[in-house]
C-alpha atoms as a PDB file:
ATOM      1  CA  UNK A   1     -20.222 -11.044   6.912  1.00  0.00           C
ATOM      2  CA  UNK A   2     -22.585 -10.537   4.126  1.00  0.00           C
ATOM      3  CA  UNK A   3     -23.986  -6.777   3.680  1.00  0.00           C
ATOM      4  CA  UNK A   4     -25.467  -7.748  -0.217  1.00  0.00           C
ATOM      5  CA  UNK A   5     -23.066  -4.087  -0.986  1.00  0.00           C
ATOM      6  CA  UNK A   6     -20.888  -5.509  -3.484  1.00  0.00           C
ATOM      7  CA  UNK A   7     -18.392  -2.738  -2.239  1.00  0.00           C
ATOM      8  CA  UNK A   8     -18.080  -3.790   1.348  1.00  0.00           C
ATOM      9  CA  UNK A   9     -18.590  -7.543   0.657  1.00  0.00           C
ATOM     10  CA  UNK A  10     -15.492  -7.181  -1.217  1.00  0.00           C
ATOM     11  CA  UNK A  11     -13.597  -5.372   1.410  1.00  0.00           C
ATOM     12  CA  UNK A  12     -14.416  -7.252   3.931  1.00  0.00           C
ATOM     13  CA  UNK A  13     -13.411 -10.472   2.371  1.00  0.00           C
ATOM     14  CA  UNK A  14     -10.073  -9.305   1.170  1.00  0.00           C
ATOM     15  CA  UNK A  15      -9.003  -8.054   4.507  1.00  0.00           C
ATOM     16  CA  UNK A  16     -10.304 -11.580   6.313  1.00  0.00           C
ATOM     17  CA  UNK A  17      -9.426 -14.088   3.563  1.00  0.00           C
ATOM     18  CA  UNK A  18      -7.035 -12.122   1.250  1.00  0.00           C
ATOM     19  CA  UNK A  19      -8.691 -12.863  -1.293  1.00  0.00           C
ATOM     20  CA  UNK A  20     -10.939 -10.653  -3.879  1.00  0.00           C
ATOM     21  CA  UNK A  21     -14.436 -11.380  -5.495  1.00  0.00           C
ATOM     22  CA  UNK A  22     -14.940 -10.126  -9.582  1.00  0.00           C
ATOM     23  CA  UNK A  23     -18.510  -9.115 -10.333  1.00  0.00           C
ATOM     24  CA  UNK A  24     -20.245  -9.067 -14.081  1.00  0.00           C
ATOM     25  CA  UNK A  25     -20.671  -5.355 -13.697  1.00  0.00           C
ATOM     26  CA  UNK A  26     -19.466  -1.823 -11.749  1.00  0.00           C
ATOM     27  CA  UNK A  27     -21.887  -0.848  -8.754  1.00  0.00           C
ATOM     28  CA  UNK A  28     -22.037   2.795  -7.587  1.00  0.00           C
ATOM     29  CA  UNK A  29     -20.839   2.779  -4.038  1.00  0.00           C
ATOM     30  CA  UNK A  30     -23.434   4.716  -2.128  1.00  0.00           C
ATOM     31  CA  UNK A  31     -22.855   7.271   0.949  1.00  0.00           C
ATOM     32  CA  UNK A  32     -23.503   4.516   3.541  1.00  0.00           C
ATOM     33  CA  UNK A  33     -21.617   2.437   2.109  1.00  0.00           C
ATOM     34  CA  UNK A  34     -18.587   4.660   2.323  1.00  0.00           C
ATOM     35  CA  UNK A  35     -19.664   5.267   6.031  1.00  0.00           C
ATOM     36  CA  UNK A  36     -20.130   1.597   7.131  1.00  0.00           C
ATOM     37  CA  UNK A  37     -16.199   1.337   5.608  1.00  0.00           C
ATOM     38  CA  UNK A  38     -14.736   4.103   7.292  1.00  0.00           C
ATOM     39  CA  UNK A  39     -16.341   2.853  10.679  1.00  0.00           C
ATOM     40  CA  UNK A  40     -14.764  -0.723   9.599  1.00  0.00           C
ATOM     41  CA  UNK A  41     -11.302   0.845   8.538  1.00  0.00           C
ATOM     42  CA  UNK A  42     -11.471   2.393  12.006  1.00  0.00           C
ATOM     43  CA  UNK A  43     -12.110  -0.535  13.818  1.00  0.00           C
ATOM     44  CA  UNK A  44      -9.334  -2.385  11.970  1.00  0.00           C
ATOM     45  CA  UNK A  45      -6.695   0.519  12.210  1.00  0.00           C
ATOM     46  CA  UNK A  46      -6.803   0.251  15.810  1.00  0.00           C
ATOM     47  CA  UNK A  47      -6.203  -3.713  15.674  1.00  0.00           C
ATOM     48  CA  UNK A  48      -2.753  -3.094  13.492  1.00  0.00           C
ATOM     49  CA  UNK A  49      -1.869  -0.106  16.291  1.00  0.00           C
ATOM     50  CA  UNK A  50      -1.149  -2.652  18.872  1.00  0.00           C
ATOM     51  CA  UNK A  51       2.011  -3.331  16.405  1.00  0.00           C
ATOM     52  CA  UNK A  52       2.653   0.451  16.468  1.00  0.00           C
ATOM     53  CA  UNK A  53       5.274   2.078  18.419  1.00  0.00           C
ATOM     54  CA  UNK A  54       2.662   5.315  19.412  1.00  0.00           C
ATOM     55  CA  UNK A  55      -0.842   5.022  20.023  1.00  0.00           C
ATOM     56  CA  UNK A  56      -1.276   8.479  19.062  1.00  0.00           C
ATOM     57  CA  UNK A  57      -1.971   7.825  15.601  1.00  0.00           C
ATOM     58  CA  UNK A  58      -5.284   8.305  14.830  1.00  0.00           C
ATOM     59  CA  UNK A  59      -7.382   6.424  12.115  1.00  0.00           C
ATOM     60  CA  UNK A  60      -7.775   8.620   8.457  1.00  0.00           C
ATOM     61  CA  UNK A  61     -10.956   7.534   7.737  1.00  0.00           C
ATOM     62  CA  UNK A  62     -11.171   9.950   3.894  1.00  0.00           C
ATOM     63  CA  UNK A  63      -7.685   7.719   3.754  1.00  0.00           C
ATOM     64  CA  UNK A  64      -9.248   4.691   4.506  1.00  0.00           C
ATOM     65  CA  UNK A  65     -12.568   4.737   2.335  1.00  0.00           C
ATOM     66  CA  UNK A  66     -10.524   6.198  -0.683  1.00  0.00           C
ATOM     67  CA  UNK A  67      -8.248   3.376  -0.732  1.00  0.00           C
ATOM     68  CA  UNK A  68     -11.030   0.759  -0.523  1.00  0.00           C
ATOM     69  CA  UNK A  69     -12.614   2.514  -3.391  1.00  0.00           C
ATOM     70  CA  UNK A  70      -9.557   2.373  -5.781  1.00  0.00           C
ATOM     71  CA  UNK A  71      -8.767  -1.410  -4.832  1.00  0.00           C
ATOM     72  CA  UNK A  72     -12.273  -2.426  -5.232  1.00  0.00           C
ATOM     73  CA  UNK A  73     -12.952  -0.259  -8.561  1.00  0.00           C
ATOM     74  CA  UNK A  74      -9.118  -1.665  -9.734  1.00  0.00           C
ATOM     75  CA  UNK A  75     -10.006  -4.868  -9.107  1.00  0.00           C
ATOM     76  CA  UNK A  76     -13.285  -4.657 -11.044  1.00  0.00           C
ATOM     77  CA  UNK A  77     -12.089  -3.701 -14.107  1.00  0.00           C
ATOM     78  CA  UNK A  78      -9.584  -6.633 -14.025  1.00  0.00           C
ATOM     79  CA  UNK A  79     -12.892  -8.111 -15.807  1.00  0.00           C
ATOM     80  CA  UNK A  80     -14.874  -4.777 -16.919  1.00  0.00           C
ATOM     81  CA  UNK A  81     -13.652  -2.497 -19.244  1.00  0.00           C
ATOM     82  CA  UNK A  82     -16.764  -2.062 -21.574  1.00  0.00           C
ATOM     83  CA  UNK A  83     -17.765   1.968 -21.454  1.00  0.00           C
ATOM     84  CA  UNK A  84     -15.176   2.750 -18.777  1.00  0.00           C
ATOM     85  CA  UNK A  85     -12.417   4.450 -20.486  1.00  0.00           C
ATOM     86  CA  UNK A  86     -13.709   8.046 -20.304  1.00  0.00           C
ATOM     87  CA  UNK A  87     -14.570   7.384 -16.704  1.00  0.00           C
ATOM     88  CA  UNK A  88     -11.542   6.149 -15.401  1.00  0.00           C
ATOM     89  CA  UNK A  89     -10.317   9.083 -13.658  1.00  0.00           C
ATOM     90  CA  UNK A  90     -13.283   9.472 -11.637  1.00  0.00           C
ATOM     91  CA  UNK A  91     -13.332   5.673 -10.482  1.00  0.00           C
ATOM     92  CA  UNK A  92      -9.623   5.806  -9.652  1.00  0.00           C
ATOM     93  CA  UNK A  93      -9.232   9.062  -8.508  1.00  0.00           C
ATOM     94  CA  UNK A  94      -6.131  10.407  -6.842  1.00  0.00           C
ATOM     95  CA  UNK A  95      -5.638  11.406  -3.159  1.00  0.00           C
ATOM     96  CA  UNK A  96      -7.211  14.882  -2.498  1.00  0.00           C
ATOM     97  CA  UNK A  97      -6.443  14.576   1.028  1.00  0.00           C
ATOM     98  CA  UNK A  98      -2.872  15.454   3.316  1.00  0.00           C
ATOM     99  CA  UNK A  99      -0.209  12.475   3.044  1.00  0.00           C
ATOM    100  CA  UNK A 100       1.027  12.213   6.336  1.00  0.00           C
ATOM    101  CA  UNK A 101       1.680   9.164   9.113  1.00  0.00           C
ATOM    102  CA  UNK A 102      -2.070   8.822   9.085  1.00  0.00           C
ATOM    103  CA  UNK A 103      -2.667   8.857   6.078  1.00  0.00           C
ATOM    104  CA  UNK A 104      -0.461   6.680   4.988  1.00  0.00           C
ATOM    105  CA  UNK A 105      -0.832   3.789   7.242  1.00  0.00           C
ATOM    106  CA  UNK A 106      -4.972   4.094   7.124  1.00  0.00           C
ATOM    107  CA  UNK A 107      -4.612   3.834   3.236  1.00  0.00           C
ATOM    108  CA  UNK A 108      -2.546   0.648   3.447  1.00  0.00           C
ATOM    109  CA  UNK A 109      -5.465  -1.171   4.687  1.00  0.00           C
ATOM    110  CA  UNK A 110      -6.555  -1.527   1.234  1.00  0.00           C
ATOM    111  CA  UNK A 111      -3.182  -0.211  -0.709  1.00  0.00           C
ATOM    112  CA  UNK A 112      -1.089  -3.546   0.253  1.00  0.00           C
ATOM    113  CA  UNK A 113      -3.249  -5.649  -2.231  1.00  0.00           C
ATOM    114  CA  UNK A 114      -2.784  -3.353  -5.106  1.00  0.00           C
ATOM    115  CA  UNK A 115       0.131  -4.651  -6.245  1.00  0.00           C
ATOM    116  CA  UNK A 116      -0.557  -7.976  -6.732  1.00  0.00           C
ATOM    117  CA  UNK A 117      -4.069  -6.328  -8.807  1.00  0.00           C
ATOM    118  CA  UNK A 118      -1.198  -4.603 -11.021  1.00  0.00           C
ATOM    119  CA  UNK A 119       0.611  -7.750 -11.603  1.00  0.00           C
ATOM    120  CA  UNK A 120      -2.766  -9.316 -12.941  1.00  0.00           C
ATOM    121  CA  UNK A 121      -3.427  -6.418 -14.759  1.00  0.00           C
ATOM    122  CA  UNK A 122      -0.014  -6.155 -16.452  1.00  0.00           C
ATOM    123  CA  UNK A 123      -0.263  -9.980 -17.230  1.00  0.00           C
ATOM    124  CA  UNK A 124      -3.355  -9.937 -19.619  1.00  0.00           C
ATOM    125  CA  UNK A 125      -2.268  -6.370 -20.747  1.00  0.00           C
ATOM    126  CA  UNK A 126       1.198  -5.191 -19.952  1.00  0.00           C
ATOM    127  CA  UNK A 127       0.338  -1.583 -22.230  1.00  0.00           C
ATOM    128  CA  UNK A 128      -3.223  -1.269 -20.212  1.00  0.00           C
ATOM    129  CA  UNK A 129      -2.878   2.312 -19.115  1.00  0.00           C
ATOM    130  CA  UNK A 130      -4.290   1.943 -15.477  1.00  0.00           C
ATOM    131  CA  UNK A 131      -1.372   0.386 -15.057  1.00  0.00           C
ATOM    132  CA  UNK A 132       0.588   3.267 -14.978  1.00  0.00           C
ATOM    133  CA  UNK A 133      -2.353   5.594 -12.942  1.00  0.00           C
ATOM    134  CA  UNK A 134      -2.083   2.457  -9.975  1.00  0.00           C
ATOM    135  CA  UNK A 135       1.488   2.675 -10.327  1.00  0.00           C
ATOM    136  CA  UNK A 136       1.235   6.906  -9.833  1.00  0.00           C
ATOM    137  CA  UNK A 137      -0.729   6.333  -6.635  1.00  0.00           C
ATOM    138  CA  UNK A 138       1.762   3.176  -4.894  1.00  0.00           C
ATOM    139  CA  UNK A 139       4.403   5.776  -5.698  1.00  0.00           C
ATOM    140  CA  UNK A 140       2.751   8.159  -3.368  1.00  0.00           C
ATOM    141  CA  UNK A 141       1.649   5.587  -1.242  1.00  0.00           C
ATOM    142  CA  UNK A 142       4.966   3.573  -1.168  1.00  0.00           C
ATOM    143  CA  UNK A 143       4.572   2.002   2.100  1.00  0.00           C
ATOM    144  CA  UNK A 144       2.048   0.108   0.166  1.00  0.00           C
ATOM    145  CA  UNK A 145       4.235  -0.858  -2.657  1.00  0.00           C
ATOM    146  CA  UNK A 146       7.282  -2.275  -0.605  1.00  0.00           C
ATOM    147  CA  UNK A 147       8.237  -5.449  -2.431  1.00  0.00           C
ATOM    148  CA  UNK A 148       6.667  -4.161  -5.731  1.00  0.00           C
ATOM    149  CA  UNK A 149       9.515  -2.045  -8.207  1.00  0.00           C
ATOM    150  CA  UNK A 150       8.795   1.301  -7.917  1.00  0.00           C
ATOM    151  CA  UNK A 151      10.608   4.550  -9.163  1.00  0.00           C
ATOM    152  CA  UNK A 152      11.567   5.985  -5.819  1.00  0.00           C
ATOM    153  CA  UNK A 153      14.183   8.083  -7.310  1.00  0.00           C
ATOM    154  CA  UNK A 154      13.557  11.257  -5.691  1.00  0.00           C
ATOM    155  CA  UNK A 155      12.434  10.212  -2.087  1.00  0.00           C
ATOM    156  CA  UNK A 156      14.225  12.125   0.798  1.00  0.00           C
ATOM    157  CA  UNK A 157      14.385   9.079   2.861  1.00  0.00           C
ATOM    158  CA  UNK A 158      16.054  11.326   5.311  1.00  0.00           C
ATOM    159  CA  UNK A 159      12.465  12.959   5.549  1.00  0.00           C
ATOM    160  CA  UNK A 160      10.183  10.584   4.813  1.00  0.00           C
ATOM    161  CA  UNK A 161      11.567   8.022   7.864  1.00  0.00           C
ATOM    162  CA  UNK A 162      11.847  10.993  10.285  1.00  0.00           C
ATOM    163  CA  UNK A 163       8.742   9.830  11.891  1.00  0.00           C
ATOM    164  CA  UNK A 164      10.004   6.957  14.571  1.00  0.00           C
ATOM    165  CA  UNK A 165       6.623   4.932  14.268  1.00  0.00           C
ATOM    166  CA  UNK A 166       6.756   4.665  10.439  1.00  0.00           C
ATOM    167  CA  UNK A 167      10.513   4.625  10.055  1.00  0.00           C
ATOM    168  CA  UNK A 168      10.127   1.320  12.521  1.00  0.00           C
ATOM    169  CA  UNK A 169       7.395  -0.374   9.972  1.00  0.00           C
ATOM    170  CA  UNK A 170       8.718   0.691   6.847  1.00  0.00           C
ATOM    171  CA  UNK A 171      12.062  -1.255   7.995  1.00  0.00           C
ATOM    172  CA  UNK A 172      10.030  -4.346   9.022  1.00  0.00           C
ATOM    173  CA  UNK A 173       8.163  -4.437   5.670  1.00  0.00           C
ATOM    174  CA  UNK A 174      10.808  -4.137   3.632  1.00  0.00           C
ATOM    175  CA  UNK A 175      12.548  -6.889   5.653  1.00  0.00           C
ATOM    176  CA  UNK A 176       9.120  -8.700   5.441  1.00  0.00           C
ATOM    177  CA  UNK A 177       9.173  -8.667   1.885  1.00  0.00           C
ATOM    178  CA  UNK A 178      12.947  -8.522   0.866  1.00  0.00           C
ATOM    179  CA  UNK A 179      12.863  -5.878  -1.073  1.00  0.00           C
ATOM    180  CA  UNK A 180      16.692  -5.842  -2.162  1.00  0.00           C
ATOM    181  CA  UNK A 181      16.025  -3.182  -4.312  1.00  0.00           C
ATOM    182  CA  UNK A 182      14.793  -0.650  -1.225  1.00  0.00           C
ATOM    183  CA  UNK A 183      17.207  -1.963   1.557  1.00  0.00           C
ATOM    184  CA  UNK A 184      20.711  -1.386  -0.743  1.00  0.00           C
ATOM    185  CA  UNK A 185      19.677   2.454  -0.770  1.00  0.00           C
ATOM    186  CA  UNK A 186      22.681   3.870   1.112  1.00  0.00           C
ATOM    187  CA  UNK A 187      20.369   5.561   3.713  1.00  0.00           C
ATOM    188  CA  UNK A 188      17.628   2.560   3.955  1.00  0.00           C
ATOM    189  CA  UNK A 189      20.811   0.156   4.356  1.00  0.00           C
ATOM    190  CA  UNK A 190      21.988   1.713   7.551  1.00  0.00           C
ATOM    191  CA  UNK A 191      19.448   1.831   9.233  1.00  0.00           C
ATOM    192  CA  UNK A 192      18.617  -1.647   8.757  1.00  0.00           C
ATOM    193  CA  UNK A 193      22.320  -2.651   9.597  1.00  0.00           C
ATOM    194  CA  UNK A 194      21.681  -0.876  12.947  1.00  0.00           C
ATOM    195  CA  UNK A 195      18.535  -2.428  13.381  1.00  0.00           C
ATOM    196  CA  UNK A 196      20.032  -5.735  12.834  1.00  0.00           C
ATOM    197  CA  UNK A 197      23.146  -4.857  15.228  1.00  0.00           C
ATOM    198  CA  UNK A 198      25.031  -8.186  15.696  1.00  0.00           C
ATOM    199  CA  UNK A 199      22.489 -10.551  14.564  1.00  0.00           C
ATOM    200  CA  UNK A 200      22.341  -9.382  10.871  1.00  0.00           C
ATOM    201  CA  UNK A 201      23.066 -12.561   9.732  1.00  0.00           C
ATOM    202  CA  UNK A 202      19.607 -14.284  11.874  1.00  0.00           C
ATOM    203  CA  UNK A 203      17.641 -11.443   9.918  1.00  0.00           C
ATOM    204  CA  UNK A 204      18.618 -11.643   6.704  1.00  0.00           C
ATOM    205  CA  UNK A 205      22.247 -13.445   5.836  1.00  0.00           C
ATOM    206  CA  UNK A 206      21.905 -12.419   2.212  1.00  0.00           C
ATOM    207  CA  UNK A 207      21.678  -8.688   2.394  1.00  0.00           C
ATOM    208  CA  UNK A 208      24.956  -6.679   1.775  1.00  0.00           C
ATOM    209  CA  UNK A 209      26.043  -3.683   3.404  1.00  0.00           C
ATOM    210  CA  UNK A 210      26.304  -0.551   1.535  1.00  0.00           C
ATOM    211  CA  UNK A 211      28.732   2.309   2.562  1.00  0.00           C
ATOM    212  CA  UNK A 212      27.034   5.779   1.658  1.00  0.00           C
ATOM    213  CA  UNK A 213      30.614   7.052   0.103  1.00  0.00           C
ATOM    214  CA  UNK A 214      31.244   5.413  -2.543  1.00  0.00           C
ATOM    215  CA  UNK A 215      27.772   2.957  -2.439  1.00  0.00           C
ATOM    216  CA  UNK A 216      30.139   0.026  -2.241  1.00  0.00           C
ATOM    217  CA  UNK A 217      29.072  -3.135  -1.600  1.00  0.00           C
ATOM    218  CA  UNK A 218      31.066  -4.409   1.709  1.00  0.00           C
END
């Protein structure tokens, strides 16, 4: 699906092939452009609800388009970095919008490739500095980042898994990725233990069980 938008050609390759296109220079993403990606976004939010426990969940489309932007931009200056230092904030801006449910889930249509753009960042430059601003944003966006070490210290997992739609994905990626690191926190641990019920051992035979007292292995 060829648009000749270096922007949306991108996107829409990544999400069919998973795989990302590097061009010789940054193009300004126009208004339509942003509007042809939302309706996209849309169209593929509401393929990934079928997997959804509610189908109240509407598509963020400000979500959507903002995450595109900062993959694609990301991506681009894997290769381009000549007169972009000063305008770095601006191409990878952060999220002015409310993280919620939505939110979260429509930004992960683009945020669940950034880490593997941070790993190729971090392996021609490890001291490149937008590391650290993608690394900022997959902490707020941590759905996205499941499988990737982040500094989750001071999540209330308590109140971030309250909702029973994202509590139910968030288990299955982090299952989907064993991430050790995110299901041996105390709280995480249970509920995937309860999840697993009797058949623990079919899901994933390697992961221990963690008591919340003493945060014990068993």
């Amino acid at each position: 699906m060829e648009t000749k938008s270096p922007f949306l050609d991108t996107i829409f390759l990544l999400r069919k092939e998973e795989c990302i296109t590097l061009f010789s220079s940054l193009q300004k993403i126009s208004p339509q452009e942003e509007a042809e990606a939302g309706d996209y976004f849309e169209t593929e939010f509401e393929k990934e609800r079928l997997e959804f426990l509610s189908d109240q969940l509407p598509c963020n489309k400000e979500a959507a388009v903002w995450a595109a932007k900062v993959l694609y931009h990301s991506a681009q200056l894997y290769l381009i970095r000549e007169n972009t230092e000063k305008n770095i904030e601006n191409l990878i801006p952060g999220f002015k919008g409310s993280r919620d449910i939505s939110s979260i889930l429509s930004a992960d249509l683009s945020l669940r490739f950034l880490p593997q753009v941070i790993v190729a960042l971090n392996s021609v430059d490890p001291e490149d500095p937008l590391i650290a601003i993608l690394e900022n944003i997959l902490t707020q966006f941590h759905y996205s980042g499941i499988g990737y070490d982040l500094d989750l210290k001071n999540v209330n997992w308590k109140e971030e898994l309250k909702d029973n739609t994202y509590r139910k994905l968030y288990l299955e990626r982090i299952v989907e990725k064993r991430d050790y690191k995110l299901a041996e926190i105390p709280f995480i641990n249970k509920l995937l233990t309860a999840e697993f019920g009797m058949y623990k051992d079919a899901f994933w035979r390697e992961l221990k069980t963690i008591t919340e007292e003493n945060n014990e292995n068993v």
